[in-house]
PDB file of N, CA and C in Angstrom:
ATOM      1  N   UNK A   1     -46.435 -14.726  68.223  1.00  0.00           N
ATOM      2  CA  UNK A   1     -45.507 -13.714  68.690  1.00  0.00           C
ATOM      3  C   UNK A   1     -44.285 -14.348  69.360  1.00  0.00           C
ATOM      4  N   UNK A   2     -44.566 -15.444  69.812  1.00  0.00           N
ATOM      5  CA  UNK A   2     -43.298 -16.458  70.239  1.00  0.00           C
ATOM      6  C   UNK A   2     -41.939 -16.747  69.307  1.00  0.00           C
ATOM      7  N   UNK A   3     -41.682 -16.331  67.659  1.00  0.00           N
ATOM      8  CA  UNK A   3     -41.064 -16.635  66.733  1.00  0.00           C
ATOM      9  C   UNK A   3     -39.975 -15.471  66.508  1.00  0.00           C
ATOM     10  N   UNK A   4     -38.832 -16.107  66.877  1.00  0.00           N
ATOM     11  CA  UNK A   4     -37.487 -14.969  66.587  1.00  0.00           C
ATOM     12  C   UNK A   4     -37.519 -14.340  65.202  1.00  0.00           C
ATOM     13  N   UNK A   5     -37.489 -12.953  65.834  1.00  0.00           N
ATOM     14  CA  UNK A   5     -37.447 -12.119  64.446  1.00  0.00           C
ATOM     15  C   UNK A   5     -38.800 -11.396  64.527  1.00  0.00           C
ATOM     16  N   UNK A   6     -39.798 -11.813  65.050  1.00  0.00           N
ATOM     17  CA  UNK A   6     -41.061 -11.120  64.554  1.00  0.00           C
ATOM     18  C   UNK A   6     -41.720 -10.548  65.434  1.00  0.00           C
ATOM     19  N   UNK A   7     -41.290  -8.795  65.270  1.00  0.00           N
ATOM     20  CA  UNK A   7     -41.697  -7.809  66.143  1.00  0.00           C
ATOM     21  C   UNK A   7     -43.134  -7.534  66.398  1.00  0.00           C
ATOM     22  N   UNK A   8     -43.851  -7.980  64.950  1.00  0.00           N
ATOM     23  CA  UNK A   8     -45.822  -7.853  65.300  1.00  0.00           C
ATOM     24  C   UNK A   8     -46.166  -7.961  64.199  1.00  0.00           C
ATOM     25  N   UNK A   9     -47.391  -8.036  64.234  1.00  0.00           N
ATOM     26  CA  UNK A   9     -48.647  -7.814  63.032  1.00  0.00           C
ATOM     27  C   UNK A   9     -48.712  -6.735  62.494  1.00  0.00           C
ATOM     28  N   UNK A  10     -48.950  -7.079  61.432  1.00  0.00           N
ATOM     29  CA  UNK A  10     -49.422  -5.552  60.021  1.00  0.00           C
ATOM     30  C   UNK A  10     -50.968  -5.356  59.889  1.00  0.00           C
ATOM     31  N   UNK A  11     -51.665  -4.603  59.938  1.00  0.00           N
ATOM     32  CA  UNK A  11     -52.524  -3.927  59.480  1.00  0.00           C
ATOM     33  C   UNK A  11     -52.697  -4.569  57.815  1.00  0.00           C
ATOM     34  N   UNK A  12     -54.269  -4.859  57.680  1.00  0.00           N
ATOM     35  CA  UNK A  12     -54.023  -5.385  56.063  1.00  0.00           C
ATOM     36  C   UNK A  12     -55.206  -4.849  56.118  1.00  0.00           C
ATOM     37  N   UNK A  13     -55.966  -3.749  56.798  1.00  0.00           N
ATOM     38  CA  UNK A  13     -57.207  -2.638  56.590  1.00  0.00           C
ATOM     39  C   UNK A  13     -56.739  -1.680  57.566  1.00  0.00           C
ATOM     40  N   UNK A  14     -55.879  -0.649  56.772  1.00  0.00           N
ATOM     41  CA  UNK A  14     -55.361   0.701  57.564  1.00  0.00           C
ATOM     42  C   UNK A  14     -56.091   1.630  58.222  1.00  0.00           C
ATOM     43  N   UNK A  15     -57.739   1.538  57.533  1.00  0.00           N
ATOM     44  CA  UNK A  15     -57.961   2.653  58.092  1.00  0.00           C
ATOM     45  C   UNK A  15     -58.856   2.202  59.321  1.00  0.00           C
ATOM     46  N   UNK A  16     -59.471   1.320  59.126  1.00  0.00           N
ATOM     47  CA  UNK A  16     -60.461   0.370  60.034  1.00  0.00           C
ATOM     48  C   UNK A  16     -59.238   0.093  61.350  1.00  0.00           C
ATOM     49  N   UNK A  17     -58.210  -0.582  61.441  1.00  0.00           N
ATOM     50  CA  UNK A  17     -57.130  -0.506  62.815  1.00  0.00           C
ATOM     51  C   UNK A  17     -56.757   0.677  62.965  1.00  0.00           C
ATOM     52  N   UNK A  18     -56.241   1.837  62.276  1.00  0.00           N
ATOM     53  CA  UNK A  18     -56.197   2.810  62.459  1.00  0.00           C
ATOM     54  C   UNK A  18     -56.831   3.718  63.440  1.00  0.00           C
ATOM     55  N   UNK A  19     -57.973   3.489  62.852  1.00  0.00           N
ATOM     56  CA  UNK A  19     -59.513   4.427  63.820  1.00  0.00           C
ATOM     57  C   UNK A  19     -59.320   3.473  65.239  1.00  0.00           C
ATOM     58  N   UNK A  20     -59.409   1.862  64.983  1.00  0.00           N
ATOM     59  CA  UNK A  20     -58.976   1.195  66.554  1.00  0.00           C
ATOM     60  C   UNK A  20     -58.002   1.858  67.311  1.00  0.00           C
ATOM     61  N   UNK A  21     -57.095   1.875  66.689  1.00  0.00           N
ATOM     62  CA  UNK A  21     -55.730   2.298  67.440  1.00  0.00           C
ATOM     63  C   UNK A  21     -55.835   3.457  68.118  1.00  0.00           C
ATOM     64  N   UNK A  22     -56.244   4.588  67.428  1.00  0.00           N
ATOM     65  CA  UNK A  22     -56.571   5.892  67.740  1.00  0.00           C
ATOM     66  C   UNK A  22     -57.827   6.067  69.212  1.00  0.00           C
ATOM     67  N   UNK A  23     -58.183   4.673  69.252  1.00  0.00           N
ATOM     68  CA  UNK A  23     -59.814   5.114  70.278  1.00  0.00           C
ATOM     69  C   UNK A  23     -58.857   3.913  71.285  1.00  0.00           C
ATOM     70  N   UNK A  24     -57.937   3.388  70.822  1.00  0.00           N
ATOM     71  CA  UNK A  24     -56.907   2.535  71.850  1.00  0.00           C
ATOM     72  C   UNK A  24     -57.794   1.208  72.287  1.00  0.00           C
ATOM     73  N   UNK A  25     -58.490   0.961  71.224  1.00  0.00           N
ATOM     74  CA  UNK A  25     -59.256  -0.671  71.225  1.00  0.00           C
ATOM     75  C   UNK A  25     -57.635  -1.715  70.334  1.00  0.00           C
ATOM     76  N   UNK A  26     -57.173  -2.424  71.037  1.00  0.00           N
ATOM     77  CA  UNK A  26     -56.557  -3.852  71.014  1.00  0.00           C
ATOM     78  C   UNK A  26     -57.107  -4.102  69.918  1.00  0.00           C
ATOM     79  N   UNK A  27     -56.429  -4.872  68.528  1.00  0.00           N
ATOM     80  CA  UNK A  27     -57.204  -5.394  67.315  1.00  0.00           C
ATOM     81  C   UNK A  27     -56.194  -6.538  67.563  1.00  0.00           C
ATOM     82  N   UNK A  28     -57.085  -7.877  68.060  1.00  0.00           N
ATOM     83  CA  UNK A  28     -56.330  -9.189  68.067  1.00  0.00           C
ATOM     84  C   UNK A  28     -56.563  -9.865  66.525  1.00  0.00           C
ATOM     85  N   UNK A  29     -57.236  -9.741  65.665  1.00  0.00           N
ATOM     86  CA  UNK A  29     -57.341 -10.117  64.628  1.00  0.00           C
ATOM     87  C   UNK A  29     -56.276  -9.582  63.408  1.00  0.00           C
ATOM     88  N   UNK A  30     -55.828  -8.109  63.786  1.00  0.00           N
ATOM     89  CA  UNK A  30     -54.957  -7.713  63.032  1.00  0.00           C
ATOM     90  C   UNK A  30     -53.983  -8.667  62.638  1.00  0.00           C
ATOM     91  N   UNK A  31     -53.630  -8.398  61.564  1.00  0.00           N
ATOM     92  CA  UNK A  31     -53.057  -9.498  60.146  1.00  0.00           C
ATOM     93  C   UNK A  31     -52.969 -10.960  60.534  1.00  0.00           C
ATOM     94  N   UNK A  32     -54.777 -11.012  60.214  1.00  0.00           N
ATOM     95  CA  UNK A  32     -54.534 -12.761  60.343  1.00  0.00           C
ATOM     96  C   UNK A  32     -55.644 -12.828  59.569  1.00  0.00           C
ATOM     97  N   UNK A  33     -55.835 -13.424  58.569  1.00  0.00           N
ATOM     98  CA  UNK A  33     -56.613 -14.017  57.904  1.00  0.00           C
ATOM     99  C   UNK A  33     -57.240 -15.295  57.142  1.00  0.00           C
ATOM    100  N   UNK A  34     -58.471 -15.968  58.002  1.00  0.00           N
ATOM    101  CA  UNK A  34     -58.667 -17.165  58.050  1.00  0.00           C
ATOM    102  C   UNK A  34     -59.681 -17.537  56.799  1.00  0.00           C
ATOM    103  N   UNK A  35     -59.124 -18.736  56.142  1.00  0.00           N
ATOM    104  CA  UNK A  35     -60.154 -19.225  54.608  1.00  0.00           C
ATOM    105  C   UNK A  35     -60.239 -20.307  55.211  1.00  0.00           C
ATOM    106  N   UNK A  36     -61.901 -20.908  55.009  1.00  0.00           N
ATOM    107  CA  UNK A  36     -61.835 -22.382  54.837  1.00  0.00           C
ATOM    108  C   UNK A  36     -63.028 -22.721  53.525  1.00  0.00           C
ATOM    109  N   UNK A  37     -61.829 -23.737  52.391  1.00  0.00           N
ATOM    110  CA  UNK A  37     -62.479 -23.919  51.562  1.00  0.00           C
ATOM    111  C   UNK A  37     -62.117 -25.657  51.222  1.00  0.00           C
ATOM    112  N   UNK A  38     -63.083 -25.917  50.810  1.00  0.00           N
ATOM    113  CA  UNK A  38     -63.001 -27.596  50.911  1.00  0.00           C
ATOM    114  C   UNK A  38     -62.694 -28.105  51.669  1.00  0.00           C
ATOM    115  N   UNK A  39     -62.948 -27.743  53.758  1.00  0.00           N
ATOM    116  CA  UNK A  39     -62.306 -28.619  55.012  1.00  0.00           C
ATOM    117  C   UNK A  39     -61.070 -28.178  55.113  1.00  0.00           C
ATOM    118  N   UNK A  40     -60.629 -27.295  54.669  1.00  0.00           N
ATOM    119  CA  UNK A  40     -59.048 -26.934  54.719  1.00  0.00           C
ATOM    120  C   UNK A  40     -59.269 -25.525  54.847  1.00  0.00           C
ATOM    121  N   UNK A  41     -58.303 -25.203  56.057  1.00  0.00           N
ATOM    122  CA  UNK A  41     -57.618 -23.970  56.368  1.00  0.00           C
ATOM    123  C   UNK A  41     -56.666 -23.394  55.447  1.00  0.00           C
ATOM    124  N   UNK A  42     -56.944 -22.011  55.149  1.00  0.00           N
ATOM    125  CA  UNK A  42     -56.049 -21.407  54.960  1.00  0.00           C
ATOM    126  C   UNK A  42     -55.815 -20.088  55.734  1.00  0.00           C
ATOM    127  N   UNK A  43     -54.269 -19.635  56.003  1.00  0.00           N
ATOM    128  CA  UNK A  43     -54.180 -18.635  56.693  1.00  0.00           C
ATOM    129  C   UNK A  43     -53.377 -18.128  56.236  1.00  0.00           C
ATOM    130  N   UNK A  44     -54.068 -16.437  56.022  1.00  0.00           N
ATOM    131  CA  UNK A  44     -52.089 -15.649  55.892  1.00  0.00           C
ATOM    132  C   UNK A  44     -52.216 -14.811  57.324  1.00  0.00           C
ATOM    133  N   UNK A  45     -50.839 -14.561  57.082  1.00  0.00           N
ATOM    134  CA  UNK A  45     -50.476 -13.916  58.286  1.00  0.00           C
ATOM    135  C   UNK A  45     -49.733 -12.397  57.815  1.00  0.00           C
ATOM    136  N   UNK A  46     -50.142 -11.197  57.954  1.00  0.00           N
ATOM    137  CA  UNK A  46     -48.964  -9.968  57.318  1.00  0.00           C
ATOM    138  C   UNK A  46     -48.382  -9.812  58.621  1.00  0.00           C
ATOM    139  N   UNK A  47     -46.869  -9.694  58.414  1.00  0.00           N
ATOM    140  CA  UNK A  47     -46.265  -9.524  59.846  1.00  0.00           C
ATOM    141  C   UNK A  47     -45.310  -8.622  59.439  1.00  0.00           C
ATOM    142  N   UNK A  48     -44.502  -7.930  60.683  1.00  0.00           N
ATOM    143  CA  UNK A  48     -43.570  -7.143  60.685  1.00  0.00           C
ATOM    144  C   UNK A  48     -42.574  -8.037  61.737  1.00  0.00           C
ATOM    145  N   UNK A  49     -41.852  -7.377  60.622  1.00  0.00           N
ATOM    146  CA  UNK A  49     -39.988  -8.184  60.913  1.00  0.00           C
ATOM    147  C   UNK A  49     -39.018  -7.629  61.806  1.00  0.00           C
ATOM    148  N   UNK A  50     -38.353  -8.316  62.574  1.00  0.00           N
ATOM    149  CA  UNK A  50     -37.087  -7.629  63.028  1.00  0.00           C
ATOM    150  C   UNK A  50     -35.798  -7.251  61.948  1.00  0.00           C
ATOM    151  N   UNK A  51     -35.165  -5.772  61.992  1.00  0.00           N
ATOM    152  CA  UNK A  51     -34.237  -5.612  60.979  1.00  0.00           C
ATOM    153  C   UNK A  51     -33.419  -6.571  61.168  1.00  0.00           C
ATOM    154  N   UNK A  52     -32.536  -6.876  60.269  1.00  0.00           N
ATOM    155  CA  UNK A  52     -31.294  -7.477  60.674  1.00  0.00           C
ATOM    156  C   UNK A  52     -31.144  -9.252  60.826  1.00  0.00           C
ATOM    157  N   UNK A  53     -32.594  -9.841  60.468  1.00  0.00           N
ATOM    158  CA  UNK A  53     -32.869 -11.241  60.853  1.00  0.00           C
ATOM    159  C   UNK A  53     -33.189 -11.509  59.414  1.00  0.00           C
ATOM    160  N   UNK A  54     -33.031 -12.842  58.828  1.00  0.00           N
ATOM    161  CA  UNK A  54     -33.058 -13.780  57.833  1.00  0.00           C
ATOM    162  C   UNK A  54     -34.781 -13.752  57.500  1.00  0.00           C
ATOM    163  N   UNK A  55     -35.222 -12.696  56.500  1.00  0.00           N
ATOM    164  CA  UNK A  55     -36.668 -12.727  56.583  1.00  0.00           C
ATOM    165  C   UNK A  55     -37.110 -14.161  55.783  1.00  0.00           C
ATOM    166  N   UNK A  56     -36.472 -14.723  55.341  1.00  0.00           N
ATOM    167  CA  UNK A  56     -37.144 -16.240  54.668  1.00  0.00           C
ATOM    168  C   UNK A  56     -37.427 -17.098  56.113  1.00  0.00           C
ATOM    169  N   UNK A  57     -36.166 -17.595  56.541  1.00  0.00           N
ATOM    170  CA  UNK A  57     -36.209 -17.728  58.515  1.00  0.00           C
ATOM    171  C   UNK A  57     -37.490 -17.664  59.094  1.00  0.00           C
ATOM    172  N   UNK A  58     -37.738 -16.117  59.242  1.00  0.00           N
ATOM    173  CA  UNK A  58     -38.431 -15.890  60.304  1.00  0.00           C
ATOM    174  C   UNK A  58     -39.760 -16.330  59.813  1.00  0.00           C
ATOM    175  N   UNK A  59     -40.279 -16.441  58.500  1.00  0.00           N
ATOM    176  CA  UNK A  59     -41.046 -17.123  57.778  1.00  0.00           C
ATOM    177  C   UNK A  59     -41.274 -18.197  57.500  1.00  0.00           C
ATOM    178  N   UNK A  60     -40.768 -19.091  57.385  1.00  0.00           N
ATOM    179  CA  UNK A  60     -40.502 -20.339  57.924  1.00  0.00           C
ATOM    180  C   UNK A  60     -40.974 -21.021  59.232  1.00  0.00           C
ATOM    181  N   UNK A  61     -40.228 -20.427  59.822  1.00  0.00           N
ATOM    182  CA  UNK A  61     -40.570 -20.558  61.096  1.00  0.00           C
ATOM    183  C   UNK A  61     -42.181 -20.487  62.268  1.00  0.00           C
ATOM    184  N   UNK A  62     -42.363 -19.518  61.931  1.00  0.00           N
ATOM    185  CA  UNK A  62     -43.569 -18.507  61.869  1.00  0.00           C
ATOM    186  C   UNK A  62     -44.716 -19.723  61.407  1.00  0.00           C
ATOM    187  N   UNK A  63     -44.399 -19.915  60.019  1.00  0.00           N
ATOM    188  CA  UNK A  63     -45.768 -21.146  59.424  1.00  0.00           C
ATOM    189  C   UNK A  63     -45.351 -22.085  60.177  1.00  0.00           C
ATOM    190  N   UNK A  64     -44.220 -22.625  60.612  1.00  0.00           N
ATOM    191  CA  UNK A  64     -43.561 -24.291  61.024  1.00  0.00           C
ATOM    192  C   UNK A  64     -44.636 -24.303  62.781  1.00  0.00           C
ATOM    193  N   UNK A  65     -44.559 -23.004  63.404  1.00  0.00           N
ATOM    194  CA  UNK A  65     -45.098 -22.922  64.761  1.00  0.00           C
ATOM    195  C   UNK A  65     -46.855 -22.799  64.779  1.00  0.00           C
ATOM    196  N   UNK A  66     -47.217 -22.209  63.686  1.00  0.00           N
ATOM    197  CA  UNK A  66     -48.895 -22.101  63.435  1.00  0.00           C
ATOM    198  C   UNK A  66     -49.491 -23.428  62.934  1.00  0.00           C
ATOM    199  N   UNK A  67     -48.461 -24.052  62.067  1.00  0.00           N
ATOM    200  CA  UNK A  67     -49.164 -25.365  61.707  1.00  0.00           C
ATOM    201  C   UNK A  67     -48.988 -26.510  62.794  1.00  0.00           C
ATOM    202  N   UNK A  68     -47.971 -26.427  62.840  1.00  0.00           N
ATOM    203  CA  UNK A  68     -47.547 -27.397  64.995  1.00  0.00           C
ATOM    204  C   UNK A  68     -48.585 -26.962  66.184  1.00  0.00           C
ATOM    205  N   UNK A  69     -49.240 -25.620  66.049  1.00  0.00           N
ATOM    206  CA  UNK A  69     -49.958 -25.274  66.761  1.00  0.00           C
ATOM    207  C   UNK A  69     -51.524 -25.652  66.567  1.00  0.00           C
ATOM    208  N   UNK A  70     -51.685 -25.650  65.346  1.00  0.00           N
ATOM    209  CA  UNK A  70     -53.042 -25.726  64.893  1.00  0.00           C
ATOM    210  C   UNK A  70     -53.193 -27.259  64.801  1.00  0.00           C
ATOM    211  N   UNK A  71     -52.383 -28.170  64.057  1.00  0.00           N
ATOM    212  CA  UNK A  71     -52.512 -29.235  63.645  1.00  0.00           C
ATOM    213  C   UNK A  71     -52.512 -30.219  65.085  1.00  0.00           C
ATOM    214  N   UNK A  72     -51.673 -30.140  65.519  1.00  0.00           N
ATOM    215  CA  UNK A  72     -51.078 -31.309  66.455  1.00  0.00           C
ATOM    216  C   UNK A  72     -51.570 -30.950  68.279  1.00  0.00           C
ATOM    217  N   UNK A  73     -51.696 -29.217  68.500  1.00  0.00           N
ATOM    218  CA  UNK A  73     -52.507 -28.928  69.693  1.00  0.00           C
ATOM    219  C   UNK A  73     -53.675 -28.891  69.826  1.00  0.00           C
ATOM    220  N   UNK A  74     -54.280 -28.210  68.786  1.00  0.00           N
ATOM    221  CA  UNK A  74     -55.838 -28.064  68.502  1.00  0.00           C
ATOM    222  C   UNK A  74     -56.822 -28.911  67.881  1.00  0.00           C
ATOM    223  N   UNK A  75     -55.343 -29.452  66.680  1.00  0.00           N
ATOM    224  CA  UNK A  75     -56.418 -30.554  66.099  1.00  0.00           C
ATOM    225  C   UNK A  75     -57.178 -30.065  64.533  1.00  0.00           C
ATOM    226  N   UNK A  76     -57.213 -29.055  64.296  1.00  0.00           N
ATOM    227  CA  UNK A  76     -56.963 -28.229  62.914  1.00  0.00           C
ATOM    228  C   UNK A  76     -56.261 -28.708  61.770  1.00  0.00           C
ATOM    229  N   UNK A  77     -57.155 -29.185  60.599  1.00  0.00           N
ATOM    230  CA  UNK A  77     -55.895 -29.124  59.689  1.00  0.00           C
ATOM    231  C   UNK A  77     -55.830 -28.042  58.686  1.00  0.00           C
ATOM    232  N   UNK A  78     -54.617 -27.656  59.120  1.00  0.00           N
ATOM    233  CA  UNK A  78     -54.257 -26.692  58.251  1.00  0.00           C
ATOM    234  C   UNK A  78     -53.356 -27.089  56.713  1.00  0.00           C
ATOM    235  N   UNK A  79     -54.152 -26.518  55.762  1.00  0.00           N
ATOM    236  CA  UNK A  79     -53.650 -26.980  54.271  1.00  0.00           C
ATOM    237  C   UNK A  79     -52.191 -25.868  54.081  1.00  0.00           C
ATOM    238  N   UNK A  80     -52.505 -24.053  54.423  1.00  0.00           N
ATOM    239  CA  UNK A  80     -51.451 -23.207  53.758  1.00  0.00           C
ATOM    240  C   UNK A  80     -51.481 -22.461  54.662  1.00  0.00           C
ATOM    241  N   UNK A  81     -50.494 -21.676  55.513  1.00  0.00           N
ATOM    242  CA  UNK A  81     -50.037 -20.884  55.853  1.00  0.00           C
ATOM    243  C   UNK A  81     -49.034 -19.654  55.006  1.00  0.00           C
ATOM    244  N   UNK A  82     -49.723 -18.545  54.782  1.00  0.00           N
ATOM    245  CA  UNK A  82     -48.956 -17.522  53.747  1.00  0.00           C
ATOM    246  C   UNK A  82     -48.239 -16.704  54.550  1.00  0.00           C
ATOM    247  N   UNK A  83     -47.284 -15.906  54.553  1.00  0.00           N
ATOM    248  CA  UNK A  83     -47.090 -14.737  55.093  1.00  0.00           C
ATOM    249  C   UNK A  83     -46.619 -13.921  54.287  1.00  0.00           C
ATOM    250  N   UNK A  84     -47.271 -12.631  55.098  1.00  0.00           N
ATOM    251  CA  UNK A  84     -46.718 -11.615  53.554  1.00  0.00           C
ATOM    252  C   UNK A  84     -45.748 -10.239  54.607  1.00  0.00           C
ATOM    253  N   UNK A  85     -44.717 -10.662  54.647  1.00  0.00           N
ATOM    254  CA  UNK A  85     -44.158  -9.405  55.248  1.00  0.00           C
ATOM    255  C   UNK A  85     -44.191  -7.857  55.210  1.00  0.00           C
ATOM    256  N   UNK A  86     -45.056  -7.261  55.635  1.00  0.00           N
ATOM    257  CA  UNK A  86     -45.400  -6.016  55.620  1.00  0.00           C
ATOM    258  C   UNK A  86     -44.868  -4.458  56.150  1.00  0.00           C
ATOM    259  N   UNK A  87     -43.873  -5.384  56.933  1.00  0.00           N
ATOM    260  CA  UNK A  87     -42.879  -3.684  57.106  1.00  0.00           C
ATOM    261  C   UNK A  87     -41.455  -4.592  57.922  1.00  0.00           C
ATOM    262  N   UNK A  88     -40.305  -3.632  57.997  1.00  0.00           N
ATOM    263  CA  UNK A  88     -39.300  -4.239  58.835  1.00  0.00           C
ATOM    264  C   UNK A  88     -38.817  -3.193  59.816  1.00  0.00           C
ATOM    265  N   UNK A  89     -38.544  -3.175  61.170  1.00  0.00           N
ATOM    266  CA  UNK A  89     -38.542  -2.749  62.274  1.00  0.00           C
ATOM    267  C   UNK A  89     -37.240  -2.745  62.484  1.00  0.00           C
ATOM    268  N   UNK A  90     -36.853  -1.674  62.810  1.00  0.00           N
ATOM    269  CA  UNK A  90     -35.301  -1.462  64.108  1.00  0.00           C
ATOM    270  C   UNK A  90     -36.007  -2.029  64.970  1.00  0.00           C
ATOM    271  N   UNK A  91     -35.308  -2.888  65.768  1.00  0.00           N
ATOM    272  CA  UNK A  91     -35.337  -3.365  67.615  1.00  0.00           C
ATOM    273  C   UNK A  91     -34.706  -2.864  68.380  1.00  0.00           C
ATOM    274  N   UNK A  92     -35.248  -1.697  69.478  1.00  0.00           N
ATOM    275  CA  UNK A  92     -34.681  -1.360  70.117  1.00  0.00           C
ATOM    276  C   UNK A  92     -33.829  -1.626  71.806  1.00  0.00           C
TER     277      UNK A  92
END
């Protein structure tokens, strides 16, 4: 959430966060999805965009801070970081 441009996470099971949202349970897992196949990470991420910002950018970016985060703080190696942009937001 630290990455210019990127207002939040998408929902990639609507009705399952949905029903969360509605009973006002926090879904920290919302649009993140973790593979590990052969010792290697994979992650996508569905996110929602700020209007008006360079969505390749904020994508970029976004993987450049998860793999710096995972790899070099945690110690993770991460093989792919995906993102699939899932809605774009006015900022108010």
């Amino acid at each position: 959430m630290d990455c210019y441009g990127l207002v939040g996470m998408a929902s990639r099971k609507q009705l399952k966060d949905g029903i969360a949202e509605l009973l006002g349970r926090e879904n920290m897992s919302r649009g993140v999805e973790v593979r590990r196949e052969n010792e290697q990470l994979h992650i996508e991420l569905h996110i929602v965009v700020s209007y008006g910002t360079k969505i390749s950018e904020v994508a970029h970016n976004i993987q450049t801070k998860v793999k710096y985060v995972l790899n070099d703080v945690i110690g993770l190696q991460v093989d792919q970081v995906h993102i699939f942009v899932q809605d774009v937001r006015v900022s108010t």
